[in-house]
N, C-alpha and C. Protein backbone atom coordinates (compact mmCIF):
# COMPACT_ATOMS: atom_id res chain seq x y z
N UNK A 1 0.81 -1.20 0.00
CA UNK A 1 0.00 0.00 0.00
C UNK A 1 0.85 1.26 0.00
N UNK A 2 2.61 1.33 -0.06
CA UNK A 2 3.14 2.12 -0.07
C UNK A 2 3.01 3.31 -1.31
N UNK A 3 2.56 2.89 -2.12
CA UNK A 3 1.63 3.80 -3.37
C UNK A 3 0.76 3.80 -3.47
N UNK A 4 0.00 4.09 -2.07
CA UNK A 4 -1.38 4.50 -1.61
C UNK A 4 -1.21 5.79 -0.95
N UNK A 5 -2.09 7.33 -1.50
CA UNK A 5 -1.53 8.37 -0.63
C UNK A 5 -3.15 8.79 -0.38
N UNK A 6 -3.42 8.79 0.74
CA UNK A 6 -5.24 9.63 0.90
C UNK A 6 -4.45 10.98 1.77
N UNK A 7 -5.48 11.62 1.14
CA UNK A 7 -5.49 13.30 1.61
C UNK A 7 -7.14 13.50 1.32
N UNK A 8 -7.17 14.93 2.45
CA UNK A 8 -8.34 15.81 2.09
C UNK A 8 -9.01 16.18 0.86
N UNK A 9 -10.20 16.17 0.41
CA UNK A 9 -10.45 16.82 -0.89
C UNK A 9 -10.08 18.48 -0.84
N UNK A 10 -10.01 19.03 -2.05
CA UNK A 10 -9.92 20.16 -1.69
C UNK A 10 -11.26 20.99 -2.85
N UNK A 11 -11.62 21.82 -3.22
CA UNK A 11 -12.50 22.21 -3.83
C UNK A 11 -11.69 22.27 -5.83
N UNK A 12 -10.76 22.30 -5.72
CA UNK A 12 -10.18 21.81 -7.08
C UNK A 12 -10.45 20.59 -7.69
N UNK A 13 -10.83 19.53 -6.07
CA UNK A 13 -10.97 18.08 -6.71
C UNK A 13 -12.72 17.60 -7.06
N UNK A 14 -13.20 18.58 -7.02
CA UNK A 14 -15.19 18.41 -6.69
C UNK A 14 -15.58 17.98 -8.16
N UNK A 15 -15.37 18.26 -9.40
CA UNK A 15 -15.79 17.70 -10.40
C UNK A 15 -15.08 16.12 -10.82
N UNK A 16 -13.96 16.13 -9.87
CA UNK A 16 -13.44 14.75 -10.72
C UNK A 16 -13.96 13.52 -9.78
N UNK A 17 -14.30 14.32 -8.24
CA UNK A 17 -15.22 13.55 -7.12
C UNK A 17 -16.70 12.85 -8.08
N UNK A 18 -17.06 13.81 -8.58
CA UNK A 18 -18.44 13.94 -9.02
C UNK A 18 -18.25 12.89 -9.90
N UNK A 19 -17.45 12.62 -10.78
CA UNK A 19 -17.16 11.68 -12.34
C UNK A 19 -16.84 10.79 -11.18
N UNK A 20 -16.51 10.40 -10.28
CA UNK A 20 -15.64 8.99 -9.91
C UNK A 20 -16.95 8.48 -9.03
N UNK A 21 -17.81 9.37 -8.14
CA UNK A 21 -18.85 8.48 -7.65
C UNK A 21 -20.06 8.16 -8.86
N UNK A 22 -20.17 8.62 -9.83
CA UNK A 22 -20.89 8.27 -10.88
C UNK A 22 -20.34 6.93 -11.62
N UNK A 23 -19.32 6.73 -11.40
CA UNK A 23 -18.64 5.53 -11.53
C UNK A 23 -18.27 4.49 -10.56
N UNK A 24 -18.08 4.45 -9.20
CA UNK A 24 -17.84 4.08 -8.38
C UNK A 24 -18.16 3.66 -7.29
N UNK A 25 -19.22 4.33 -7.22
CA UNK A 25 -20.37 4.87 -5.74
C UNK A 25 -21.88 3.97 -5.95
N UNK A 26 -22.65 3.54 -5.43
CA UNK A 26 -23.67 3.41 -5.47
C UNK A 26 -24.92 3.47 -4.63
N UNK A 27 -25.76 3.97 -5.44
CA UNK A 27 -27.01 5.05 -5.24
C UNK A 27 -26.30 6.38 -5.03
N UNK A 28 -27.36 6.73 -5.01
CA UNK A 28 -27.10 8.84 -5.47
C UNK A 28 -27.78 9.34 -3.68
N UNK A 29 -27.12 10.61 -3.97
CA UNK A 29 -27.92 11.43 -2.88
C UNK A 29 -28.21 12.88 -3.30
N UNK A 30 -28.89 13.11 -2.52
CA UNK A 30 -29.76 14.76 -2.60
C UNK A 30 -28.58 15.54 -2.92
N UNK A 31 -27.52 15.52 -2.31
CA UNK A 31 -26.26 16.23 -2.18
C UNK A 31 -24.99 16.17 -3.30
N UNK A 32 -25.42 14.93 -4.29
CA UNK A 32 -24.12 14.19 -5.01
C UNK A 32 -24.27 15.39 -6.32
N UNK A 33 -23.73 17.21 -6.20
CA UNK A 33 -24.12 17.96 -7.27
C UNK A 33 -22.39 18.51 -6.73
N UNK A 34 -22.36 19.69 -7.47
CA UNK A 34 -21.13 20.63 -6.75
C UNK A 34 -21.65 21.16 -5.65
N UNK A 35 -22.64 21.47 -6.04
CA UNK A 35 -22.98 22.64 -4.70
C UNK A 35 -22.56 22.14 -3.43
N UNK A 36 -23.39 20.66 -2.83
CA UNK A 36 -23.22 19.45 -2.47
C UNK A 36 -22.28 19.43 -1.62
N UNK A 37 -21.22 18.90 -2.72
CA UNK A 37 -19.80 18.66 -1.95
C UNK A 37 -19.01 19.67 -2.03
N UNK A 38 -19.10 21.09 -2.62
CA UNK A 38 -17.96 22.33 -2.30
C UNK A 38 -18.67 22.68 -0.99
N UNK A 39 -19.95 22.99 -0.65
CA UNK A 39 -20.05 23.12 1.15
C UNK A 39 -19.46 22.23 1.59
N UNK A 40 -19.54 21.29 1.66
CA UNK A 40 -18.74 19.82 2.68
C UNK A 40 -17.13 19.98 2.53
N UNK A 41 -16.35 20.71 1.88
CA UNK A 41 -15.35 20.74 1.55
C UNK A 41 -15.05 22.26 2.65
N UNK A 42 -16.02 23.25 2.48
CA UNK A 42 -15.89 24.24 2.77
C UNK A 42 -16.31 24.24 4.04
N UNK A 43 -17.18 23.83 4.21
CA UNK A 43 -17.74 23.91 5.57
C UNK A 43 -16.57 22.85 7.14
N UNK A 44 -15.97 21.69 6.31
CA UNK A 44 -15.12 20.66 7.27
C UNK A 44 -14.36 20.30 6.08
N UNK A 45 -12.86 20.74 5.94
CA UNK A 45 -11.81 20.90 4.63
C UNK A 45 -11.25 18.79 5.52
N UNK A 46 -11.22 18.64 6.07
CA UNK A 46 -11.10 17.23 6.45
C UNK A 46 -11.92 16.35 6.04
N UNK A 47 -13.06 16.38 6.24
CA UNK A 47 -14.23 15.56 5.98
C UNK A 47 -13.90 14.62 5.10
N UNK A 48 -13.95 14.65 3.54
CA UNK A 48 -13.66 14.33 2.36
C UNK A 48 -12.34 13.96 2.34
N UNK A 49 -12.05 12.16 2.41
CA UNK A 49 -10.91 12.01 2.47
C UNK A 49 -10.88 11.17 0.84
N UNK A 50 -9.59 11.35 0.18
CA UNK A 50 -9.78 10.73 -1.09
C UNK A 50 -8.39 9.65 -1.25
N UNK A 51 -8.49 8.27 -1.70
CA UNK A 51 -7.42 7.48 -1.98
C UNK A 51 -6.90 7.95 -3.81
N UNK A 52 -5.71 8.08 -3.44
CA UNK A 52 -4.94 8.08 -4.94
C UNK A 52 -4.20 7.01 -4.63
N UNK A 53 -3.52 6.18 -6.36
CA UNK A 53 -3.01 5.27 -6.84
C UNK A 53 -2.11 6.12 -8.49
N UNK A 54 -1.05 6.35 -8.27
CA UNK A 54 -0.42 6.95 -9.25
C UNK A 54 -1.05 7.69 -9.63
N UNK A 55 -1.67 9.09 -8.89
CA UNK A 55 -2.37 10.05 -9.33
C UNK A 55 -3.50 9.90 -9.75
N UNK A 56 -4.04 8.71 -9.52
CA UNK A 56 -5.41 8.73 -10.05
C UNK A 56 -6.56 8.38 -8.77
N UNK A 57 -7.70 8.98 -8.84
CA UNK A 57 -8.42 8.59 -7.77
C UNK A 57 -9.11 7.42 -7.71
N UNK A 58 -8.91 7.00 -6.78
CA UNK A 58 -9.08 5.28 -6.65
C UNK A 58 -10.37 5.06 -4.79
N UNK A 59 -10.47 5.75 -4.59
CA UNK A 59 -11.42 5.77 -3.66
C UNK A 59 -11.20 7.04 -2.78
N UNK A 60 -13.17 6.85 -2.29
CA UNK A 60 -13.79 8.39 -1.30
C UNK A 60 -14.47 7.49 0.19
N UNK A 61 -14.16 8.77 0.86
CA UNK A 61 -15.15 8.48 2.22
C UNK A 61 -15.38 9.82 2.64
N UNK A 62 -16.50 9.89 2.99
CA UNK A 62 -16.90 11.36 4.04
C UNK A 62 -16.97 10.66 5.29
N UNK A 63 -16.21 11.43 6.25
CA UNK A 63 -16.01 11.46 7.63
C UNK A 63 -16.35 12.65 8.53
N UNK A 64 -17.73 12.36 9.03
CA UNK A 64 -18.18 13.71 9.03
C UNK A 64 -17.97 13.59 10.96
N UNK A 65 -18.28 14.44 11.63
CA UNK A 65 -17.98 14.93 12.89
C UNK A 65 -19.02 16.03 13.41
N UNK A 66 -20.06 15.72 14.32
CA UNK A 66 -20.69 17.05 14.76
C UNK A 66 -20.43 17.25 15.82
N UNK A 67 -19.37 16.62 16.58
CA UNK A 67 -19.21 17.23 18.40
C UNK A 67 -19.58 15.76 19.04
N UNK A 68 -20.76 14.99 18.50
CA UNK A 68 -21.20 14.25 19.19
C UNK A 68 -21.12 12.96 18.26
N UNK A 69 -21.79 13.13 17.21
CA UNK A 69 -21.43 11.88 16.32
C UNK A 69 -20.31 11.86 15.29
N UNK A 70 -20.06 10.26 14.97
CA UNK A 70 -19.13 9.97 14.00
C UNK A 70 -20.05 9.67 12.65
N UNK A 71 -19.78 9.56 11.79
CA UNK A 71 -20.84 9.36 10.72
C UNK A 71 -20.11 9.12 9.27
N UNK A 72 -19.95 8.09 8.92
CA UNK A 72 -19.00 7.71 7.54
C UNK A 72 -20.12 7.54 6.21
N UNK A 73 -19.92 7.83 5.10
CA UNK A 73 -20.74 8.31 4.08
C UNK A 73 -19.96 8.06 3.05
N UNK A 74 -20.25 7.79 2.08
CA UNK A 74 -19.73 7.75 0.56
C UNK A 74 -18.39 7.18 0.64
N UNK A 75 -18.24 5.97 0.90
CA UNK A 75 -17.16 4.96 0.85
C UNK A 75 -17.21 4.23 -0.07
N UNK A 76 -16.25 4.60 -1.23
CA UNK A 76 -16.42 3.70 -2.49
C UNK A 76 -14.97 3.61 -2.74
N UNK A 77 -14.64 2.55 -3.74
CA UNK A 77 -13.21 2.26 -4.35
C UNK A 77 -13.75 1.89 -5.81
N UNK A 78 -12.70 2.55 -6.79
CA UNK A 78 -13.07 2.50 -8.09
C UNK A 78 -13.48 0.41 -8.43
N UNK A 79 -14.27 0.51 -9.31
CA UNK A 79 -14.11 -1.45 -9.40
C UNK A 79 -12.72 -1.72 -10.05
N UNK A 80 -11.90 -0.98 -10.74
CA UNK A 80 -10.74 -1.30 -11.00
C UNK A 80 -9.52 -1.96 -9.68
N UNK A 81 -9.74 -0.94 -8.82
CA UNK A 81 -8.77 -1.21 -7.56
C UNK A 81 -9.57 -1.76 -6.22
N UNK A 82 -10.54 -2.50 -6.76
CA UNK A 82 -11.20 -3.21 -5.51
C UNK A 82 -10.36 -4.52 -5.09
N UNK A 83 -11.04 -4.86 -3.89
CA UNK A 83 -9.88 -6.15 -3.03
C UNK A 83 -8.27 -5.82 -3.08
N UNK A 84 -8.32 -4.29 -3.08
CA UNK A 84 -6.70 -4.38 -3.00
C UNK A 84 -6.26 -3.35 -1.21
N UNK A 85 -7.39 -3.60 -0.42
CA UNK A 85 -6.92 -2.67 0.64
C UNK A 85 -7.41 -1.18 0.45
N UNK A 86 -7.82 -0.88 -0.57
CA UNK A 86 -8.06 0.77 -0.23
C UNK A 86 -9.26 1.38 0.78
N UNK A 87 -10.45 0.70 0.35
CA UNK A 87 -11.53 0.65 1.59
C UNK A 87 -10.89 0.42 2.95
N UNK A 88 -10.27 -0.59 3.33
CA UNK A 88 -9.28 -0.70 4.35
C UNK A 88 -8.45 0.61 4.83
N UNK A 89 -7.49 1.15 4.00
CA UNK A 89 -7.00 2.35 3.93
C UNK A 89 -7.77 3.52 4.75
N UNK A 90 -8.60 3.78 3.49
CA UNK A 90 -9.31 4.79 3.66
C UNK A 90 -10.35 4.73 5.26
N UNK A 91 -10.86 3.31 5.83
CA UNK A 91 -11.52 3.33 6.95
C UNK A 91 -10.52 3.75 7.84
N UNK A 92 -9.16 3.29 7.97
CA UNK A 92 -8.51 3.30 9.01
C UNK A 92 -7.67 4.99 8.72
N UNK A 93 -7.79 5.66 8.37
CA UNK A 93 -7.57 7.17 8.10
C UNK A 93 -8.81 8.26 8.69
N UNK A 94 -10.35 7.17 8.50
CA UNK A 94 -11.25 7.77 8.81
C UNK A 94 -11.64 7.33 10.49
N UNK A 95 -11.11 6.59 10.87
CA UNK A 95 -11.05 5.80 12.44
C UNK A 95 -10.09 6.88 13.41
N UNK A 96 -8.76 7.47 12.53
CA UNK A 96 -7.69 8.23 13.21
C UNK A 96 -8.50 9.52 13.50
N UNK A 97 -9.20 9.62 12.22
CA UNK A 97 -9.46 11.42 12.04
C UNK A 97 -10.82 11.70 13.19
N UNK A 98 -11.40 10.79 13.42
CA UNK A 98 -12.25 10.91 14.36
C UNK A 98 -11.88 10.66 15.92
N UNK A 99 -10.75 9.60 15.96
CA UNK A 99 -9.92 9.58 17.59
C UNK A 99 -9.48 11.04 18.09
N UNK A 100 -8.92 11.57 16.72
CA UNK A 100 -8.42 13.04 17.08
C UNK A 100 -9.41 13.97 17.12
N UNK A 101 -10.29 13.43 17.17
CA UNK A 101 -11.63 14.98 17.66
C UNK A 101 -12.43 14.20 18.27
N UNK A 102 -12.07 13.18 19.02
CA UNK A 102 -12.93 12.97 20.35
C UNK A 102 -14.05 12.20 20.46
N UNK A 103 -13.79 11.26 19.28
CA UNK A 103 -15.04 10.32 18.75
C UNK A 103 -15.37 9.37 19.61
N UNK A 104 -16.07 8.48 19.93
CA UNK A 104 -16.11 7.55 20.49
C UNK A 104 -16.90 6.22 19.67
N UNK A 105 -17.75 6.36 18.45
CA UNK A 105 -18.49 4.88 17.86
C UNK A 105 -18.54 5.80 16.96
N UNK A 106 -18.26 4.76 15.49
CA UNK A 106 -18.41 5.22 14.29
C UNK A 106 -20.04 4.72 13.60
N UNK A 107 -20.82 5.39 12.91
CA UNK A 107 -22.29 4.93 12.37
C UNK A 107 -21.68 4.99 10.82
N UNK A 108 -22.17 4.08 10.23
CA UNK A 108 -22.03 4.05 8.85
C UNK A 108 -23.17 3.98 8.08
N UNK A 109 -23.32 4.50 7.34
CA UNK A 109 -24.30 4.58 6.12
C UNK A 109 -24.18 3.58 5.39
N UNK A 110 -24.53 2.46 4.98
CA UNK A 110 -24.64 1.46 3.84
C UNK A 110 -25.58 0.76 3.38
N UNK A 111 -25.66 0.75 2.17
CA UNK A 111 -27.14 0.34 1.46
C UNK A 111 -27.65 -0.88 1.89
N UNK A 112 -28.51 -1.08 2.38
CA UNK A 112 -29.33 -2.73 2.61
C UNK A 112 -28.81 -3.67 1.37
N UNK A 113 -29.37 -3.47 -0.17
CA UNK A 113 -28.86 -3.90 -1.38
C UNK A 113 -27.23 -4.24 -1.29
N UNK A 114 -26.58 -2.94 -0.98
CA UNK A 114 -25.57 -3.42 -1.30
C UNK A 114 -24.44 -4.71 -0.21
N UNK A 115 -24.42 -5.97 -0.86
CA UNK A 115 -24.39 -7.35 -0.05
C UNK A 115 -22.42 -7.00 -0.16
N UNK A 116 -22.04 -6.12 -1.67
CA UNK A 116 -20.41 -6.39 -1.42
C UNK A 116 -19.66 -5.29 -0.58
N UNK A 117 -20.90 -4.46 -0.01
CA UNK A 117 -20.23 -3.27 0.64
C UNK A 117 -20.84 -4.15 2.20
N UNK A 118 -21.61 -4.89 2.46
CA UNK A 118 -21.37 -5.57 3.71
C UNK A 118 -20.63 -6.37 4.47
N UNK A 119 -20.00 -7.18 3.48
CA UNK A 119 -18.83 -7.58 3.73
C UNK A 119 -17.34 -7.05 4.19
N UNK A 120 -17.53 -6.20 3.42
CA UNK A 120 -16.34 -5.14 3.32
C UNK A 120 -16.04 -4.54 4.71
N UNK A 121 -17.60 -4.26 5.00
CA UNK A 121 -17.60 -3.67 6.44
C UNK A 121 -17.48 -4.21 7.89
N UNK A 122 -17.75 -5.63 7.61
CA UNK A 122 -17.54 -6.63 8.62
C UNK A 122 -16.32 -6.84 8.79
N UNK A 123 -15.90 -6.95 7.48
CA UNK A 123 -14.60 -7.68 7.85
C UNK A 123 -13.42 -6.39 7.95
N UNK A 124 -13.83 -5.51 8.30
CA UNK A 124 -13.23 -4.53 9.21
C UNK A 124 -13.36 -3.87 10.49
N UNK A 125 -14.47 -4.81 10.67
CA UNK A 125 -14.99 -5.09 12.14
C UNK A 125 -16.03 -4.41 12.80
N UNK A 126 -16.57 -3.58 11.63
CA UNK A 126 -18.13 -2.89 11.73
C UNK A 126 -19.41 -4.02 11.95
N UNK A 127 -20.42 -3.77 12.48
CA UNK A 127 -21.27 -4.68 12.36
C UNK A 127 -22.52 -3.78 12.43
N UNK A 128 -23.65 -4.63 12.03
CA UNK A 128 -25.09 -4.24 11.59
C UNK A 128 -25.89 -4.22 13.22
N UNK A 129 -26.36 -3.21 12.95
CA UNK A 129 -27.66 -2.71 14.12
C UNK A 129 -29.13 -2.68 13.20
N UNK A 130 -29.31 -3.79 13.64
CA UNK A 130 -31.14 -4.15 13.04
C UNK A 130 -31.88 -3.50 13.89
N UNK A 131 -32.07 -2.99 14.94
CA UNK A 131 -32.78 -2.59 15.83
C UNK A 131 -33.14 -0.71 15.11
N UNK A 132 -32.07 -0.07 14.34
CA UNK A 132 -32.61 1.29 13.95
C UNK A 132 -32.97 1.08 12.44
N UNK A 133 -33.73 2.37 12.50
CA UNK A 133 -34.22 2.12 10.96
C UNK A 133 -34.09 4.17 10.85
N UNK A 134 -33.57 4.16 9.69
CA UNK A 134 -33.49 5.59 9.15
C UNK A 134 -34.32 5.96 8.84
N UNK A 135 -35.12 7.48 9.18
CA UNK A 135 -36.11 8.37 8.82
C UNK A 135 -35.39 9.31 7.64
N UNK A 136 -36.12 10.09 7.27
CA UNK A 136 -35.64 11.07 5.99
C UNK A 136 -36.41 11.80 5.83
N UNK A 137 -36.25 13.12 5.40
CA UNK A 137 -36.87 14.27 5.14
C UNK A 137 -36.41 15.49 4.07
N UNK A 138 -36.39 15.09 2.92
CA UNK A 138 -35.67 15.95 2.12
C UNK A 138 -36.17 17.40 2.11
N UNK A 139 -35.21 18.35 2.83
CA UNK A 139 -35.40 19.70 2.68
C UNK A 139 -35.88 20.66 1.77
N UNK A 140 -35.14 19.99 0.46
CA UNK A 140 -35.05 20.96 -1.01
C UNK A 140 -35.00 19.35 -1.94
N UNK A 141 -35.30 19.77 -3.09
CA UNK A 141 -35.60 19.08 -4.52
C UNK A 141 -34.20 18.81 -5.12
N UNK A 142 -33.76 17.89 -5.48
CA UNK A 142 -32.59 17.03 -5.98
C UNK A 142 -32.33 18.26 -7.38
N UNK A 143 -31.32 18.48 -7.91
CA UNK A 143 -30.78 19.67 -8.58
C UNK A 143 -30.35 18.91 -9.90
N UNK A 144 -30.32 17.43 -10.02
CA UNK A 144 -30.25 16.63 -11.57
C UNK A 144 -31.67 16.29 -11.79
């Protein structure tokens, strides 16, 4: 993994974010526009952590932080560089960044459907809480 480098997004990287979860990511959100992710960039310049592989982006996670919760979001690895550790990578970057602001349990977002992103997550030692079920309330109207 020594030519594995994750860093912050920065607002230079928001359109090539945008092309790689359209490729990479699955299901969409209210938020997956620029507007979207240049607040999330702007608002917590950490949040948005991105894996490169010889300059190319090879996986995302949002690691978000409100004081009280941990909350991981948009964890994808291109299908080119899957089973090679980068999900791995990228969790354990997003595990540090939250020790250092005082986290205590990480919640993850992951699709019911998706069966190869459950695995992924187990076997990094996350596990499933059947007992909650997510509410939703979309504020404003999806912008695609």
């Amino acid at each position: 993994m020594s030519d594995l480098r994750i860093r912050p997004a920065t607002l230079s990287d928001v359109e090539a974010i945008l092309r790689f979860w359209r490729d990479a990511a699955e299901g969409t959100s209210i938020s997956d526009d620029h507007d979207g992710v240049t607040r999330l960039i702007a608002r917590d310049p950490g949040a948005l952590l991105l894996a490169e592989r010889d300059g190319l982006l090879a996986g995302t996670v949002i690691a978000g932080f409100d004081g009280w919760r941990c909350s991981v979001y948009r964890l994808a690895v291109h299908p080119g560089h899957r089973r090679q550790g980068i999900a791995t990578a990228l969790l354990e970057a997003v595990e540090q960044r939250f020790l250092s602001l005082g986290g205590r349990r990480v919640d993850a977002m992951v699709l019911e459907a998706n069966e190869r992103a459950h695995h992924t997550w187990a076997a990094v030692g996350y596990r499933r809480e059947d007992h909650w079920r997510r509410w939703i309330k979309p504020l404003a109207e999806a912008t695609e």
